[in-house]
N, C-alpha and C. Protein backbone atom coordinates (compact mmCIF):
# COMPACT_ATOMS: atom_id res chain seq x y z
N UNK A 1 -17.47 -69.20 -22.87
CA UNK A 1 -18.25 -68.02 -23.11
C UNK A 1 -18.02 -67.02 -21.97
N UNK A 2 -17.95 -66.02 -22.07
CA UNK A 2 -17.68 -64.58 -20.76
C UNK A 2 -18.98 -63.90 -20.99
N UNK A 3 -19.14 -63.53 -19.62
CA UNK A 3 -19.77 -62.66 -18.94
C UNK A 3 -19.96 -61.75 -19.63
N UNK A 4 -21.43 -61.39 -19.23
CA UNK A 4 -21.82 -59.52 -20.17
C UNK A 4 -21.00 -58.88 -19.42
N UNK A 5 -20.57 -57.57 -20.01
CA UNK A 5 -20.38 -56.76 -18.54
C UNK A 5 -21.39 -56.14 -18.35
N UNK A 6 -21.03 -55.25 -16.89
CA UNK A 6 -22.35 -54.24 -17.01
C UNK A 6 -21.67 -53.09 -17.03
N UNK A 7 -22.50 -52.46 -17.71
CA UNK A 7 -21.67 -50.81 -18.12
C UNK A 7 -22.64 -49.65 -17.35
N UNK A 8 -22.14 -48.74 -16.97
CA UNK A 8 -23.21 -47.84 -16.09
C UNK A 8 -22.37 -46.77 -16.81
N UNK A 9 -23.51 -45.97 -17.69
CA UNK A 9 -23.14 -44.55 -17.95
C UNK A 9 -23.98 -43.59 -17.46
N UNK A 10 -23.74 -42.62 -17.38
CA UNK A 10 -24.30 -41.12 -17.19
C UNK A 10 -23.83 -40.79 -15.56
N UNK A 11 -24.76 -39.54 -14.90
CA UNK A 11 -24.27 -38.95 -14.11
C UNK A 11 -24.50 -39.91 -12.92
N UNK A 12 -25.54 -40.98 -13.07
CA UNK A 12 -25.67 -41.46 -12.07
C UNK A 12 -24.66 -42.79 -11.67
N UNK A 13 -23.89 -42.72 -12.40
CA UNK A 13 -22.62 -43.49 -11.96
C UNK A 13 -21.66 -43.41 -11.17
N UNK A 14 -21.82 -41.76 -11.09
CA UNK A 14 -20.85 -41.75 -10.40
C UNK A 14 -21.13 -41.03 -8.53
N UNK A 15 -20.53 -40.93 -7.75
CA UNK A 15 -21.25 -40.41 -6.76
C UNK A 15 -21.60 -38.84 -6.30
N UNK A 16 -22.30 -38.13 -5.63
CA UNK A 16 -22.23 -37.01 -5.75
C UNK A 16 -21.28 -36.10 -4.40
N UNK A 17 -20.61 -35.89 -5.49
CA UNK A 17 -19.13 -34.95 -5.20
C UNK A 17 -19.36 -33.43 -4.65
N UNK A 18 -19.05 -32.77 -3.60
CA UNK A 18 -19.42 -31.31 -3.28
C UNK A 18 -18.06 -30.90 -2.85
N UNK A 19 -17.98 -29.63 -2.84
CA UNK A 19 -16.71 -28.97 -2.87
C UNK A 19 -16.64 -28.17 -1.26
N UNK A 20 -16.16 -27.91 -0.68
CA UNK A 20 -16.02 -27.45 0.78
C UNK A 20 -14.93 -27.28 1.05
N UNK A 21 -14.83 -25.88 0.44
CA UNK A 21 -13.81 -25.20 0.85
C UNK A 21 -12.21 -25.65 -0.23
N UNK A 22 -11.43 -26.19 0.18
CA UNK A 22 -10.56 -27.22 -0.54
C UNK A 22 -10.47 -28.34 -0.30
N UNK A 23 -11.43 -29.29 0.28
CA UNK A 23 -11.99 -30.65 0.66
C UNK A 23 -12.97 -31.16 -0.36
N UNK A 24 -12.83 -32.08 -1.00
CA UNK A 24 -13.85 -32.25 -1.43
C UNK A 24 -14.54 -33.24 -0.75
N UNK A 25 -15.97 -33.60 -0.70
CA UNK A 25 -16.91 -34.70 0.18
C UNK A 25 -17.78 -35.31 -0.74
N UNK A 26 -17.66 -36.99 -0.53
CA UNK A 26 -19.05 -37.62 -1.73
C UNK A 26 -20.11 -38.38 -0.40
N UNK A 27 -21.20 -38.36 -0.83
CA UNK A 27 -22.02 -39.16 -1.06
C UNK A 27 -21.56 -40.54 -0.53
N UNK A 28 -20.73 -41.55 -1.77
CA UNK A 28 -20.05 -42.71 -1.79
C UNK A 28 -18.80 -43.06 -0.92
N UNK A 29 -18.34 -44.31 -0.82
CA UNK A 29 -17.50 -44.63 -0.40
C UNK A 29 -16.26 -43.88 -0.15
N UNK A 30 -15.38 -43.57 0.87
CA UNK A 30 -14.37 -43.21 0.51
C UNK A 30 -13.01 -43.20 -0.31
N UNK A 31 -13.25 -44.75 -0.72
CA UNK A 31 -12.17 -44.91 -1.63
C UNK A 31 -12.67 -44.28 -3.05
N UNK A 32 -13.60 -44.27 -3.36
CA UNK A 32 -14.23 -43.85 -4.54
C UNK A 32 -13.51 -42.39 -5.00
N UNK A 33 -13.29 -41.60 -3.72
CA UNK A 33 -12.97 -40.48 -3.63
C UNK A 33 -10.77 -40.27 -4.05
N UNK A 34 -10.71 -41.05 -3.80
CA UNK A 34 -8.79 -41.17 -3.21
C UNK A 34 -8.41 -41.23 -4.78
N UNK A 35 -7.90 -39.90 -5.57
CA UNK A 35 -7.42 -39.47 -6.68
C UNK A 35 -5.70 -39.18 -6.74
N UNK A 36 -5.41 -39.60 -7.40
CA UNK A 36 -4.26 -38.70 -7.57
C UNK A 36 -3.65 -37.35 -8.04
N UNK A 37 -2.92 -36.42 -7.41
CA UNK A 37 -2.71 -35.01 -7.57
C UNK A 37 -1.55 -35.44 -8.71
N UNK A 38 -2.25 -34.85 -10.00
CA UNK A 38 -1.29 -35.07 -11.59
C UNK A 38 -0.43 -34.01 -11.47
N UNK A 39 0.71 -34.02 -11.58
CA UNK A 39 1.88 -32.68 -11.74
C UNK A 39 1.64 -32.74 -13.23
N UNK A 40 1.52 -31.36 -13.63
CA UNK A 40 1.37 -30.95 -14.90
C UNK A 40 2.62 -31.00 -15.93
N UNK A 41 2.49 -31.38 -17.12
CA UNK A 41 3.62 -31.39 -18.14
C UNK A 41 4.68 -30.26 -17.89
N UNK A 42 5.58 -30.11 -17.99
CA UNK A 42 6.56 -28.67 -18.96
C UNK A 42 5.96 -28.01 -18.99
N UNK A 43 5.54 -28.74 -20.34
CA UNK A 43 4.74 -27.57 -21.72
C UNK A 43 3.38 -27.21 -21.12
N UNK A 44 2.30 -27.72 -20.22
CA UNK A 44 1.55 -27.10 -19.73
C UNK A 44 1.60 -25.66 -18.94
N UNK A 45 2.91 -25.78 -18.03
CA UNK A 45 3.15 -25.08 -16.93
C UNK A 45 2.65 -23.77 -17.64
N UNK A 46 2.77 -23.19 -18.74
CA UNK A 46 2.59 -21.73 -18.86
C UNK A 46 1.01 -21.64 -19.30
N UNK A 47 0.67 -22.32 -19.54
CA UNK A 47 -1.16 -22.55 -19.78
C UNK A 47 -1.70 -22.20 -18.58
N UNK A 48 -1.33 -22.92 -17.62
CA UNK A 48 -1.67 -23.05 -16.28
C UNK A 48 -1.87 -21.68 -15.28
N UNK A 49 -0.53 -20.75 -15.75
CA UNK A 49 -0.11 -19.91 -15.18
C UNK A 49 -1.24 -18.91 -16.14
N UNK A 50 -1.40 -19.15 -16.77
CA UNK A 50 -2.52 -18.13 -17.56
C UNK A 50 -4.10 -18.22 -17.10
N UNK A 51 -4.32 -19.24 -16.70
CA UNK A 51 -5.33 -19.14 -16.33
C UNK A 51 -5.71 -18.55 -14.60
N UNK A 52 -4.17 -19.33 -13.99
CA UNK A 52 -4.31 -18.78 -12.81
C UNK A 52 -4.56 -16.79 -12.99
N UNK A 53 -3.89 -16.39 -13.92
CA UNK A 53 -3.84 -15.16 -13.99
C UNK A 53 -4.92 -14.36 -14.05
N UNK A 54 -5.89 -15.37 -15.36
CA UNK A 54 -6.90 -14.91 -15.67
C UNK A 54 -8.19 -14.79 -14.73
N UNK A 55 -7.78 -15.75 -13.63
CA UNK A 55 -8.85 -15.74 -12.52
C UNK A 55 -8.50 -14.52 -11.61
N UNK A 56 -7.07 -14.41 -11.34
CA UNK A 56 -6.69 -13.60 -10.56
C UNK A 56 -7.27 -11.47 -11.05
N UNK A 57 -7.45 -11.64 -12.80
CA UNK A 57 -7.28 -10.29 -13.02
C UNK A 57 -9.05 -10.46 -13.23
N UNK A 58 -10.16 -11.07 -13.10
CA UNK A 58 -11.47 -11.18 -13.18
C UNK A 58 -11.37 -10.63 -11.38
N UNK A 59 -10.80 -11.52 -10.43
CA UNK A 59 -10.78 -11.34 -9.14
C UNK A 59 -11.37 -9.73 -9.11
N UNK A 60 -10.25 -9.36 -9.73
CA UNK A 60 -9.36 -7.78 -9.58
C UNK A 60 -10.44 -6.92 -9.72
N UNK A 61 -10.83 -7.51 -11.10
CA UNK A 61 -12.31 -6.91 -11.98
C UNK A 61 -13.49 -6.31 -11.00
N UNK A 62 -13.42 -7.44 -10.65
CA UNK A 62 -14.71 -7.91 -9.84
C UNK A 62 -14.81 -6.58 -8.62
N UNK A 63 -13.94 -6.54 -8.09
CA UNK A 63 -13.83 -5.76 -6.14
C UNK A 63 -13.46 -4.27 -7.10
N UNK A 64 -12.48 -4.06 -8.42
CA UNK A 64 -12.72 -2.83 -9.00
C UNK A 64 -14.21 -2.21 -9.02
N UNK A 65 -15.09 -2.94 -9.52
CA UNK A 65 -16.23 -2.40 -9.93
C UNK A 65 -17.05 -2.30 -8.50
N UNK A 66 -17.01 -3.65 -7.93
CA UNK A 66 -17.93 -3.31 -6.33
C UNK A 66 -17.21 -1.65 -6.23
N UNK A 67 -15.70 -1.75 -6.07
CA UNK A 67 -15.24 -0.37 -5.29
C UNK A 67 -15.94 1.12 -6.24
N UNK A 68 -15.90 0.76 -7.27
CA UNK A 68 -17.32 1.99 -8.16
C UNK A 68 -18.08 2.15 -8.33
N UNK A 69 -18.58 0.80 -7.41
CA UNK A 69 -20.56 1.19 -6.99
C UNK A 69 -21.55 0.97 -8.14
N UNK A 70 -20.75 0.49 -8.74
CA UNK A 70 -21.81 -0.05 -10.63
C UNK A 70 -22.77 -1.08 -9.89
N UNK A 71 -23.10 -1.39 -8.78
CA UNK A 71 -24.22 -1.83 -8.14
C UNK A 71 -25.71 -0.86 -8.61
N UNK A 72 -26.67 -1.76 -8.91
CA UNK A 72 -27.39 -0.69 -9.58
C UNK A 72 -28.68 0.16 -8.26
N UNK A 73 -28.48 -0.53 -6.97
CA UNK A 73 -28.60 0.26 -5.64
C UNK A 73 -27.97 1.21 -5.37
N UNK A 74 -26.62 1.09 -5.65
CA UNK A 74 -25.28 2.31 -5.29
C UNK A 74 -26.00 3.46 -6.08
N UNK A 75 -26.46 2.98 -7.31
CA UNK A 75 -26.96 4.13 -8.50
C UNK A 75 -27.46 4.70 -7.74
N UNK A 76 -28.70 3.83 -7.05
CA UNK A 76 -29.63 4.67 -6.31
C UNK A 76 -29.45 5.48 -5.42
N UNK A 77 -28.08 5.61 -4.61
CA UNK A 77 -27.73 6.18 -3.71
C UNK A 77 -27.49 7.60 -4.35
N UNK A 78 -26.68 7.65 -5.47
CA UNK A 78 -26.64 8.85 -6.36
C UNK A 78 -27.62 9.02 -6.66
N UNK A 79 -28.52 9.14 -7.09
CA UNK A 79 -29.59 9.56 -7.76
C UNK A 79 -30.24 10.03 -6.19
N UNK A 80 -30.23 9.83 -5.07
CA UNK A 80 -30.72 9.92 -4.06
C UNK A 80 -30.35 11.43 -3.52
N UNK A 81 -28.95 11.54 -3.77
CA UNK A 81 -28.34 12.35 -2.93
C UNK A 81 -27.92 13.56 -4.35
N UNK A 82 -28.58 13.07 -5.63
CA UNK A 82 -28.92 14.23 -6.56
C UNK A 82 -29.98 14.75 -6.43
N UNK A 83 -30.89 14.19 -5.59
CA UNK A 83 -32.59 14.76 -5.34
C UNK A 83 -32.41 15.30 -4.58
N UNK A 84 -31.69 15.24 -3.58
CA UNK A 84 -31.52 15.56 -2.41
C UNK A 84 -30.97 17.05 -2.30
N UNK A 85 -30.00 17.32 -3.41
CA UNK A 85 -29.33 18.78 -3.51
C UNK A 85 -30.57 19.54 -4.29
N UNK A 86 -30.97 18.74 -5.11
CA UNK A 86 -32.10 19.29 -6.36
C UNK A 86 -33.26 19.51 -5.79
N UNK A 87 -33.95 18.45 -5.32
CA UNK A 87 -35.21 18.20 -4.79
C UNK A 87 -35.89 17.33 -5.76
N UNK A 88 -37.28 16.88 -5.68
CA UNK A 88 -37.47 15.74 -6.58
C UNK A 88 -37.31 14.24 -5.85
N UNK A 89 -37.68 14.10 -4.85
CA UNK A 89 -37.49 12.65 -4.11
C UNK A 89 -38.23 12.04 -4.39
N UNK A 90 -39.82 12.30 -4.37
CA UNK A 90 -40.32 11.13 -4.90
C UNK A 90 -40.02 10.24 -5.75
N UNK A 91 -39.56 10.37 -7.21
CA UNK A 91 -39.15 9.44 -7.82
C UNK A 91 -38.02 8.21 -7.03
N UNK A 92 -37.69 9.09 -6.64
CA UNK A 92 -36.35 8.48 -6.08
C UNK A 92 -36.81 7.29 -5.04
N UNK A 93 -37.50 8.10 -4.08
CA UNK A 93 -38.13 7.15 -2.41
C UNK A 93 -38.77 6.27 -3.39
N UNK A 94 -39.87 6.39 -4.52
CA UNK A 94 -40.47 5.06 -4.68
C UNK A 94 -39.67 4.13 -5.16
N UNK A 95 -38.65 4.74 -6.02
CA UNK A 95 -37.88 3.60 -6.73
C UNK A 95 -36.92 2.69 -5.63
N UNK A 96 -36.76 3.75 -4.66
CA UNK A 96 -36.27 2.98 -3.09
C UNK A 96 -37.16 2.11 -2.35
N UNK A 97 -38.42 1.87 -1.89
CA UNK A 97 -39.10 1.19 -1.87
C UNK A 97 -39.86 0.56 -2.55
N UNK A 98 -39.26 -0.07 -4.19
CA UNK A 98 -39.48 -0.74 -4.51
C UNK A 98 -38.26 -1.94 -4.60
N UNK A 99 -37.23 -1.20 -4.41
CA UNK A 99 -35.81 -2.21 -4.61
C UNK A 99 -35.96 -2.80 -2.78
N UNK A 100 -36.18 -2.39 -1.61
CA UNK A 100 -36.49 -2.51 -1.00
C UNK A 100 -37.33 -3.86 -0.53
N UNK A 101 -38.29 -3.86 -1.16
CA UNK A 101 -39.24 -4.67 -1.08
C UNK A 101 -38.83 -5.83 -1.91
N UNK A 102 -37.95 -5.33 -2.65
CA UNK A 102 -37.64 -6.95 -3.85
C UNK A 102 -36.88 -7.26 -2.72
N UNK A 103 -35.83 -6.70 -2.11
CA UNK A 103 -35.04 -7.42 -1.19
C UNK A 103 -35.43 -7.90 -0.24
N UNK A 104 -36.02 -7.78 0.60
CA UNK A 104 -36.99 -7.73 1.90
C UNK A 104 -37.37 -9.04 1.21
N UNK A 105 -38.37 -9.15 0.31
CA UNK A 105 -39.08 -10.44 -0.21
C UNK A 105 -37.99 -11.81 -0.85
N UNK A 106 -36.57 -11.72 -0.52
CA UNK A 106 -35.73 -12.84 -1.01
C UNK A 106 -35.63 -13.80 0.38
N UNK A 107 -35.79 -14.51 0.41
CA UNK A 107 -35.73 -15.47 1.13
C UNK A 107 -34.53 -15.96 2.01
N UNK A 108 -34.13 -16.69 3.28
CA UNK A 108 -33.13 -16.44 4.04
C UNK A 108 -32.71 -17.98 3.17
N UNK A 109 -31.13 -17.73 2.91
CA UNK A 109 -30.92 -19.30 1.98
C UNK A 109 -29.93 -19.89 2.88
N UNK A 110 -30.19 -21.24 3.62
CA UNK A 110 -29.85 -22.14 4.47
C UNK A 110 -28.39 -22.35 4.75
N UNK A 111 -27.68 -22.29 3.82
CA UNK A 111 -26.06 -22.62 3.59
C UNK A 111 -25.66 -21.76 3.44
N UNK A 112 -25.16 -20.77 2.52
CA UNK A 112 -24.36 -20.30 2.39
C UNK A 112 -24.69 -19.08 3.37
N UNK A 113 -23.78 -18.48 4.18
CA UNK A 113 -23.92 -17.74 5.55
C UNK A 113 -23.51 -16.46 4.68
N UNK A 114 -22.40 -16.34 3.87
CA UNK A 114 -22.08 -15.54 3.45
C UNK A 114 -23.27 -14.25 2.54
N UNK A 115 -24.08 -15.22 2.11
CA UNK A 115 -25.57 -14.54 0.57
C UNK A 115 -26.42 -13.81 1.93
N UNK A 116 -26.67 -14.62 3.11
CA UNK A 116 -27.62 -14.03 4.29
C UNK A 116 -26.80 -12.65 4.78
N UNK A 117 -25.93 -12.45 4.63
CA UNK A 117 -25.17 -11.10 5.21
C UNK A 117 -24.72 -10.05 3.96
N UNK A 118 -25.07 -10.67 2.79
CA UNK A 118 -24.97 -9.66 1.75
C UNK A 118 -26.27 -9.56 1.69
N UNK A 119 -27.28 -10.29 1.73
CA UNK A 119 -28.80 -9.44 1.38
C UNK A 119 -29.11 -8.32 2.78
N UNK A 120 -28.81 -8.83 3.85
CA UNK A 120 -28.93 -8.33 4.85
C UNK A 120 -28.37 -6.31 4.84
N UNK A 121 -26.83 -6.33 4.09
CA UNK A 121 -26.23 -5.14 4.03
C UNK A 121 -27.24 -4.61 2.73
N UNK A 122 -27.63 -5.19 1.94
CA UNK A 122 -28.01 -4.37 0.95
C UNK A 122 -29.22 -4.10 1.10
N UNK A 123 -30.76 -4.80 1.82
CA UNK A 123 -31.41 -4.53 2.72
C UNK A 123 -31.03 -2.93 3.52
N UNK A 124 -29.30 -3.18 4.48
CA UNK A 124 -29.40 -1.99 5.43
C UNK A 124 -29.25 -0.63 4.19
N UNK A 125 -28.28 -1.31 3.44
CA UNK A 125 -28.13 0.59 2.54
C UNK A 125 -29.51 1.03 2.29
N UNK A 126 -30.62 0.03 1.57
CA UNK A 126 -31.79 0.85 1.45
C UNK A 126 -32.17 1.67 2.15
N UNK A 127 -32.59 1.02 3.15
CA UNK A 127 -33.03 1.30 4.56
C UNK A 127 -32.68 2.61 4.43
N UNK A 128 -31.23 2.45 4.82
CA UNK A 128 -30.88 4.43 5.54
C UNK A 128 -30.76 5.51 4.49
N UNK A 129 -30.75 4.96 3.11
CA UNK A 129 -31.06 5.57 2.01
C UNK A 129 -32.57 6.02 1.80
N UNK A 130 -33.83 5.23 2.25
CA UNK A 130 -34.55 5.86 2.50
C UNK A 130 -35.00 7.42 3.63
N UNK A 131 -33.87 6.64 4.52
CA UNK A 131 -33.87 7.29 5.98
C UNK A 131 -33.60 8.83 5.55
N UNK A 132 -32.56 8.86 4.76
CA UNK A 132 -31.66 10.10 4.33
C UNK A 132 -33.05 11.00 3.40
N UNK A 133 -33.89 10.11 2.29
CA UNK A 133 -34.51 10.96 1.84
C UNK A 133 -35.88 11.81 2.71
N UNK A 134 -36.13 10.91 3.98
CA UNK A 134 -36.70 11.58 4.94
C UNK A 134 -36.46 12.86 5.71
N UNK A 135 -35.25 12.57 5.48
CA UNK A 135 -34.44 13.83 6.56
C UNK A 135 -33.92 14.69 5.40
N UNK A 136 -34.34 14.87 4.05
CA UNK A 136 -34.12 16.26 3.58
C UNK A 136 -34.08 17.72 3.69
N UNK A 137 -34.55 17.84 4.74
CA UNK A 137 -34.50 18.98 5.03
C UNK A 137 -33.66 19.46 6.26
N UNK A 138 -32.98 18.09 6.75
CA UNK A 138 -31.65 18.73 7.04
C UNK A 138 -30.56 17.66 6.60
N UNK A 139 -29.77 18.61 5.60
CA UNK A 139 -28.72 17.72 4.52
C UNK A 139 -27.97 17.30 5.08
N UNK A 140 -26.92 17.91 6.29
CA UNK A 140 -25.92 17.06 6.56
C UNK A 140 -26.21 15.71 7.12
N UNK A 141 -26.98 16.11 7.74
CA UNK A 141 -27.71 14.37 8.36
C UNK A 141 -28.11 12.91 7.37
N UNK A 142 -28.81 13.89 6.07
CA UNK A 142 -28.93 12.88 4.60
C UNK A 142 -28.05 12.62 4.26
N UNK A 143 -26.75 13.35 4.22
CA UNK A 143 -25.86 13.28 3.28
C UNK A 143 -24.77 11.90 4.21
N UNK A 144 -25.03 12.22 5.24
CA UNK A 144 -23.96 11.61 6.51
C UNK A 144 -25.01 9.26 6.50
N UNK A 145 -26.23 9.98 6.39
CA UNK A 145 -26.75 8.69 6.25
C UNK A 145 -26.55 8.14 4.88
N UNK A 146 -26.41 8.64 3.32
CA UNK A 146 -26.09 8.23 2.23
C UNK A 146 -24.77 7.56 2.44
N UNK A 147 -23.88 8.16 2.71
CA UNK A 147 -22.65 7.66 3.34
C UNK A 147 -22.64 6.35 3.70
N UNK A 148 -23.32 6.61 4.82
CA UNK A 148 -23.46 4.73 5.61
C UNK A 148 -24.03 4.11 4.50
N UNK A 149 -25.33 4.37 4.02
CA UNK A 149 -25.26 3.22 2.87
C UNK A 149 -24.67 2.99 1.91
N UNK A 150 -24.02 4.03 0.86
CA UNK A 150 -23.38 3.55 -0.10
C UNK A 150 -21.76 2.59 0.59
N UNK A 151 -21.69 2.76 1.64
CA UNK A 151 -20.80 1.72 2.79
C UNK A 151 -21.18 0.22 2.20
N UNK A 152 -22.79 -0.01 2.97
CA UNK A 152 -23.41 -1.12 3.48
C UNK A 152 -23.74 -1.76 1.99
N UNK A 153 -24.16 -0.85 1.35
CA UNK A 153 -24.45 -1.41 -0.31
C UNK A 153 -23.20 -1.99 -0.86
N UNK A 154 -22.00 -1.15 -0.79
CA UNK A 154 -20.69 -1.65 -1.23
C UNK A 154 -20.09 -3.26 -0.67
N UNK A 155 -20.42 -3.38 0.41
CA UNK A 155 -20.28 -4.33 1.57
C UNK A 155 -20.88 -5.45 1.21
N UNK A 156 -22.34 -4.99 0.39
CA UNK A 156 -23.33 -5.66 0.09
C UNK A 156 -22.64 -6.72 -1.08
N UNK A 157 -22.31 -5.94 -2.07
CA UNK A 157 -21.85 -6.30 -3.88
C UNK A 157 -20.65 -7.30 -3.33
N UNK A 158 -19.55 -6.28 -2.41
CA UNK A 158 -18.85 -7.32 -2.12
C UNK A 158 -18.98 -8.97 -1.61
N UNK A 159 -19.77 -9.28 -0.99
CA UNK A 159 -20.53 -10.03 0.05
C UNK A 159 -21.43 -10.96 -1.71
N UNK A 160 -21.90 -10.21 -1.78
CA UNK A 160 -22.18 -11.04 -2.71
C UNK A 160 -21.92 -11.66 -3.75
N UNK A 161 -20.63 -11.05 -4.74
CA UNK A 161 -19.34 -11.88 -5.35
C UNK A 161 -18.60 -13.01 -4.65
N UNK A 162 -18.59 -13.24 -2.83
CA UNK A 162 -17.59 -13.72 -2.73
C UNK A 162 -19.04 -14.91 -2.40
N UNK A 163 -20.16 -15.02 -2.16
CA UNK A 163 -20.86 -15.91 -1.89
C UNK A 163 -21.23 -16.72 -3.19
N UNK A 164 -20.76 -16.02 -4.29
CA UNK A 164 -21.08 -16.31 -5.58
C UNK A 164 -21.04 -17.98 -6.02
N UNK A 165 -19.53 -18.15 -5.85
CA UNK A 165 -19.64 -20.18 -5.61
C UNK A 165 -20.28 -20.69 -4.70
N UNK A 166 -20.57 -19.90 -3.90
CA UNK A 166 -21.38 -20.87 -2.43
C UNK A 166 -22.58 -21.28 -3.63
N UNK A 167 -23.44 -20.31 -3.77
CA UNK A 167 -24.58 -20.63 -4.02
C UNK A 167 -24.67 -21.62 -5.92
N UNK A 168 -23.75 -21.11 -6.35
CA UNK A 168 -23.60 -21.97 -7.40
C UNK A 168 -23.24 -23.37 -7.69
């Protein structure tokens, strides 16, 4: 007569795996870890190359749009520095200290170093975006501080796409 086996399914079978950088690190044993690097078929090779592509033209996507400010803070910077020629700030300053305050109120997150220096820049664009609607009444100075933030905001979006796997 033979032995039951024992069968272990689900996630807890296996050990927990984290990614660092291009290292990966478990939990478990080290041998647990020691895989072999599969060279891909032929006929894969052009699959492969498509996807690399497809990551590469999302990449692209991605730092396109940071670089056009479709950040919906950046908005604010326009809309800031349209009050600013126009007049009409209030709307503007409150809607700035309210994005403000959402940011201010996110929490400092332990690991990833990269998310603490994108909240931090997008934090500073507010900031001097408020600063600028203070100093309306002398423009070059608003206009010279909008500047720096739609910078620090940009800095910000960026900063925060690339922290994007950290935190995921």
């Amino acid at each position: 007569m033979t032995e039951p086996l024992d069968i272990v399914v689900g996630w807890d079978a296996a050990p927990a795996v984290r990614r660092e950088g291009d290292r990966y690190e478990t939990d478990g044993p080290p041998e647990e870890l020691e895989m072999e690097r599969l060279q891909p078929a032929p006929d894969e090779a052009p699959l492969l190359e498509a996807f690399q592509w497809t990551a590469e033209r999302d990449r692209a996507l991605e730092e396109a749009l940071a670089q056009q400010g479709t950040l919906a803070e950046v908005r604010v910077v326009r809309e800031a520095r349209a009050a600013l020629r126009k007049g009409g700030l209030d709307p503007v300053r409150r809607r700035l200290e309210a994005e403000l305050s959402h940011w201010a109120s996110l929490p400092a997150v332990a690991s990833p170093k990269i998310f603490n220096e994108a909240v931090f820049a997008v934090r500073n664009g507010l900031s001097l975006c408020l600063e600028a609607c203070a100093t309306a009444d002398q423009p070059s100075l608003a206009e010279q501080l909008l500047e720096e933030a739609e910078r620090s905001l940009l800095r910000g979006r960026a900063l925060m796409l690339e922290s994007r796997p950290a935190i995921d």
